[in-house]
N, C-alpha and C. Protein backbone atom coordinates (compact mmCIF):
# COMPACT_ATOMS: atom_id res chain seq x y z
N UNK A 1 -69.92 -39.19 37.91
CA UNK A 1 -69.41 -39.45 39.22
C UNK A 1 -67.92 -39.79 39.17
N UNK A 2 -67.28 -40.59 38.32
CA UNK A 2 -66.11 -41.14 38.76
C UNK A 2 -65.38 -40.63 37.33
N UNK A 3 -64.66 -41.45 36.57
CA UNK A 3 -63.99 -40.43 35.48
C UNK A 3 -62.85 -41.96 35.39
N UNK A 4 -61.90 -40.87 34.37
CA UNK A 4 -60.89 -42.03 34.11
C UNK A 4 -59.84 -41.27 35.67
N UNK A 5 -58.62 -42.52 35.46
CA UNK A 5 -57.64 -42.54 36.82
C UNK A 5 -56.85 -41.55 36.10
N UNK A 6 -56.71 -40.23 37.33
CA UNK A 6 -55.98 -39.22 36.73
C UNK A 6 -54.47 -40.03 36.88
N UNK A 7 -53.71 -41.15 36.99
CA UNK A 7 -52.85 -41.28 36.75
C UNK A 7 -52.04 -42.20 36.11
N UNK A 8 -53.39 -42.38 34.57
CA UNK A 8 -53.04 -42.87 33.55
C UNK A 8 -53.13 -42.86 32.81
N UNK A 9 -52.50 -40.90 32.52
CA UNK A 9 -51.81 -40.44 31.47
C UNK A 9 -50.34 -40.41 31.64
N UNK A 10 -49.69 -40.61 33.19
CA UNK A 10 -48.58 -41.05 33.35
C UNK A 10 -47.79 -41.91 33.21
N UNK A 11 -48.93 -42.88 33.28
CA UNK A 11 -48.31 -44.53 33.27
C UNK A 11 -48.51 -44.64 31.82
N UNK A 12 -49.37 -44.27 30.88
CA UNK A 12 -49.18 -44.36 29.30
C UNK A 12 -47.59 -43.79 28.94
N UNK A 13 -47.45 -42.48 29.64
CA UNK A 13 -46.52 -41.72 29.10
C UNK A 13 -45.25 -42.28 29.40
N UNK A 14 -45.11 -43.16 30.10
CA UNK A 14 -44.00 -44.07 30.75
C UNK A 14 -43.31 -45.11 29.93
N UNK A 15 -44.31 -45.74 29.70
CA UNK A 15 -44.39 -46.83 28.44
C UNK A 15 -44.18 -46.73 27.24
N UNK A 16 -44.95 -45.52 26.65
CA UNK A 16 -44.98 -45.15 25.43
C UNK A 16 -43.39 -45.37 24.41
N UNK A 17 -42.14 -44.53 25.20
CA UNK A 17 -41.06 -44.60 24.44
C UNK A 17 -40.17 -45.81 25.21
N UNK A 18 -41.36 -47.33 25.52
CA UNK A 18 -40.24 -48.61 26.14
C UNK A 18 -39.11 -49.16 24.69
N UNK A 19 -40.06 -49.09 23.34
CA UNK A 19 -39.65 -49.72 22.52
C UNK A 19 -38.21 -49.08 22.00
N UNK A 20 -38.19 -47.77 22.34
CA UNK A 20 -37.03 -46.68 21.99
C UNK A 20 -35.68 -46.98 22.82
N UNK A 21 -35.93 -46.96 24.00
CA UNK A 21 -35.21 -47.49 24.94
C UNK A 21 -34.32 -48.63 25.20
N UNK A 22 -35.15 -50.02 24.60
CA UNK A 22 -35.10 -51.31 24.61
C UNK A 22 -34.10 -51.21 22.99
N UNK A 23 -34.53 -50.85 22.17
CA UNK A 23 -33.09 -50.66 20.96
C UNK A 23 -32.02 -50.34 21.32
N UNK A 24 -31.80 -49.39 22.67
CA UNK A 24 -30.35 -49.13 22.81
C UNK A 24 -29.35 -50.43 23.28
N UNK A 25 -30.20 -50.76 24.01
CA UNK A 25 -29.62 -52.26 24.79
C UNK A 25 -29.55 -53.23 23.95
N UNK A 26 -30.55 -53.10 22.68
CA UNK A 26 -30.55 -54.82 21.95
C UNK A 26 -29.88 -54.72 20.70
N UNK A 27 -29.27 -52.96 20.50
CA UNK A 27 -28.88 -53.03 19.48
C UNK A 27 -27.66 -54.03 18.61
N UNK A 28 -26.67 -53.50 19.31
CA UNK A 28 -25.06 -53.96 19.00
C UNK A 28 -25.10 -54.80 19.72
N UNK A 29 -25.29 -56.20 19.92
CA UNK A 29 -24.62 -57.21 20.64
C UNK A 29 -23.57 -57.65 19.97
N UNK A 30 -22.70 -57.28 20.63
CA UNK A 30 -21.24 -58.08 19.95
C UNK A 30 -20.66 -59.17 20.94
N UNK A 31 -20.34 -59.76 20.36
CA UNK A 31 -19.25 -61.08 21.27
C UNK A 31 -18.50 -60.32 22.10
N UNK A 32 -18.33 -60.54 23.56
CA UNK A 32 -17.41 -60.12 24.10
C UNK A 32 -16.22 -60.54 24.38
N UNK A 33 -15.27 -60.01 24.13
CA UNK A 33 -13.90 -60.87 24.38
C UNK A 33 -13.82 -61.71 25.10
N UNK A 34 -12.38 -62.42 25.34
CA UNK A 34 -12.66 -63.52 26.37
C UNK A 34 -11.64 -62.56 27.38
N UNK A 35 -11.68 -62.89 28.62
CA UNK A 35 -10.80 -61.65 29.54
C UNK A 35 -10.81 -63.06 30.93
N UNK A 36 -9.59 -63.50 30.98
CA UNK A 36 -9.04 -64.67 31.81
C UNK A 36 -9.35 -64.18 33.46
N UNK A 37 -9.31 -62.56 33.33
CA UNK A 37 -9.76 -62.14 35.02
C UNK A 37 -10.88 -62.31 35.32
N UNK A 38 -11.58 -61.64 34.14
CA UNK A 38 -13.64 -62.06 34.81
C UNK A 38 -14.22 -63.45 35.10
N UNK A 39 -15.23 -63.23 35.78
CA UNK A 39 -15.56 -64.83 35.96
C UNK A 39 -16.14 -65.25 34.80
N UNK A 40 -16.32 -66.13 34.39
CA UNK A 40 -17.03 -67.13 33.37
C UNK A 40 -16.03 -66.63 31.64
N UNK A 41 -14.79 -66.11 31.90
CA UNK A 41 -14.23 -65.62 31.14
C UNK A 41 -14.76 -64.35 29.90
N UNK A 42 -15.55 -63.53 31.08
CA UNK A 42 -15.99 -62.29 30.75
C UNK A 42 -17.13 -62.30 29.46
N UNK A 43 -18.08 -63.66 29.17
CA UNK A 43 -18.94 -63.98 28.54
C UNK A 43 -20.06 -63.57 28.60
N UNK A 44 -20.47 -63.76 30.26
CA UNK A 44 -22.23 -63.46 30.64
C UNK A 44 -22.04 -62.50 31.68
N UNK A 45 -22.39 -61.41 30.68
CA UNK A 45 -22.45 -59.91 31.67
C UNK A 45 -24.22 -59.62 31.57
N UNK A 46 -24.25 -58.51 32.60
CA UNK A 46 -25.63 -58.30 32.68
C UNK A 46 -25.37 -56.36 32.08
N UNK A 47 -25.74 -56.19 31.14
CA UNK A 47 -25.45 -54.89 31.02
C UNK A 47 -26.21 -54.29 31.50
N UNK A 48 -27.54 -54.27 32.28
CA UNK A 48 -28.41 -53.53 32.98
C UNK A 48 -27.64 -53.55 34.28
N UNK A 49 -26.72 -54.03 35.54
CA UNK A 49 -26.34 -54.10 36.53
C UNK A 49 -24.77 -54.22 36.36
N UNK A 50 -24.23 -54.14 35.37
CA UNK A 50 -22.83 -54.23 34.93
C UNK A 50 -22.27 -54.96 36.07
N UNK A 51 -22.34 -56.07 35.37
CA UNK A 51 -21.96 -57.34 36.18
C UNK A 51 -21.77 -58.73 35.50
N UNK A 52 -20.53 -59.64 36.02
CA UNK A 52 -19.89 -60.40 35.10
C UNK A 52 -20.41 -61.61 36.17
N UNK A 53 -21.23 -62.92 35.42
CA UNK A 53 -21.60 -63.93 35.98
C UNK A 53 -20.79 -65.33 35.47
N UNK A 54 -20.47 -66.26 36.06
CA UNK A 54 -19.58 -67.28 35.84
C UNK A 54 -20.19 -68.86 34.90
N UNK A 55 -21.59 -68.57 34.78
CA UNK A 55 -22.07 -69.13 33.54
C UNK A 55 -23.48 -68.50 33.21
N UNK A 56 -23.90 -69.90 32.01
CA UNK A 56 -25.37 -68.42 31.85
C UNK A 56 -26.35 -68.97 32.80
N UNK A 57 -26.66 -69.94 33.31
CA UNK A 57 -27.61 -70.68 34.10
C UNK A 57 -27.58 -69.38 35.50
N UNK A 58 -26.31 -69.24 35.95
CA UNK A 58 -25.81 -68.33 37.07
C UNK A 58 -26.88 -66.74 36.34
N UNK A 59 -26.57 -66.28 35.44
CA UNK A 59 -26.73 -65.40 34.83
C UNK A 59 -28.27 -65.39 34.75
N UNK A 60 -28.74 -66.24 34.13
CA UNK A 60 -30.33 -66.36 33.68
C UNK A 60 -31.33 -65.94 35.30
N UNK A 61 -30.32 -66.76 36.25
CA UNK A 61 -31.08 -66.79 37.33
C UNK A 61 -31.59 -65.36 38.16
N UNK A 62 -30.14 -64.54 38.22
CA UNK A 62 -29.59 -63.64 38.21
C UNK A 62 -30.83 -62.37 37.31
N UNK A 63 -31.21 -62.83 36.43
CA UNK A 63 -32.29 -61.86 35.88
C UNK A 63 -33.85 -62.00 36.28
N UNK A 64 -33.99 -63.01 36.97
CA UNK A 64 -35.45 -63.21 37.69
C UNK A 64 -35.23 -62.15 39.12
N UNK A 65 -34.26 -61.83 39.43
CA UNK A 65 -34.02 -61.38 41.05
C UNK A 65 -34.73 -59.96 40.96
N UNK A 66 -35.46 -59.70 41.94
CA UNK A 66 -35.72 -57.87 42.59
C UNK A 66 -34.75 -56.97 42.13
N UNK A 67 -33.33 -57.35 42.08
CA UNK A 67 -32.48 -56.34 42.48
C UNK A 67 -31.79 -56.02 40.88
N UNK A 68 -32.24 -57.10 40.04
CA UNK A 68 -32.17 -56.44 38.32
C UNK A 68 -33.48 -56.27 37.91
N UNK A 69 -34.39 -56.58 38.54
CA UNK A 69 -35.32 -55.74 37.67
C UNK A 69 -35.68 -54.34 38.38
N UNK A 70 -34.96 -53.83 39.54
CA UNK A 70 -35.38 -52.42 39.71
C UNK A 70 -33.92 -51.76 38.88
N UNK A 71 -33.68 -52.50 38.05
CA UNK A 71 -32.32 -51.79 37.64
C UNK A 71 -32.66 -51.84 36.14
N UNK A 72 -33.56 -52.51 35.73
CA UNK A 72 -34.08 -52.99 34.26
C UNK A 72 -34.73 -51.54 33.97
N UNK A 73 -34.62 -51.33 32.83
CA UNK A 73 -34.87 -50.13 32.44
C UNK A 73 -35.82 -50.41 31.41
N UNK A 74 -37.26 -50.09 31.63
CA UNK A 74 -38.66 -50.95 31.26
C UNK A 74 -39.07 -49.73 30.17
């Protein structure tokens, strides 16, 4: 009568290469300069929303929001 959900071979296939993905972003973290124009002296960027936050508390918060995680690349 019923079967598996034909649409989760999609959602496997979605997931499958997260760990591939997630290396590009975690690879190279380097210190970022200090740059006197950005806020928080160009320290706490969000590289998923390329965006410069003025401390990390600002920043941390900033990653719980809707509007970086439809930008988070899962």
């Amino acid at each position: 009568m019923g079967g598996k959900c034909p649409h989760r071979k999609v959602k496997k296939r979605r997931y499958s290469h997260k760990t591939a993905r997630l290396a590009k972003f975690l690879g190279d973290r380097k210190p970022l300069p200090l740059d006197e124009d950005l806020p928080g002296m160009g320290q706490y960027y969000c590289l998923h929303c390329d965006r410069y936050f003025a401390n990390a508390a600002v920043r941390d918060e900033h990653f719980k929001t809707k509007r970086h995680k439809k930008r988070y690349v899962h």
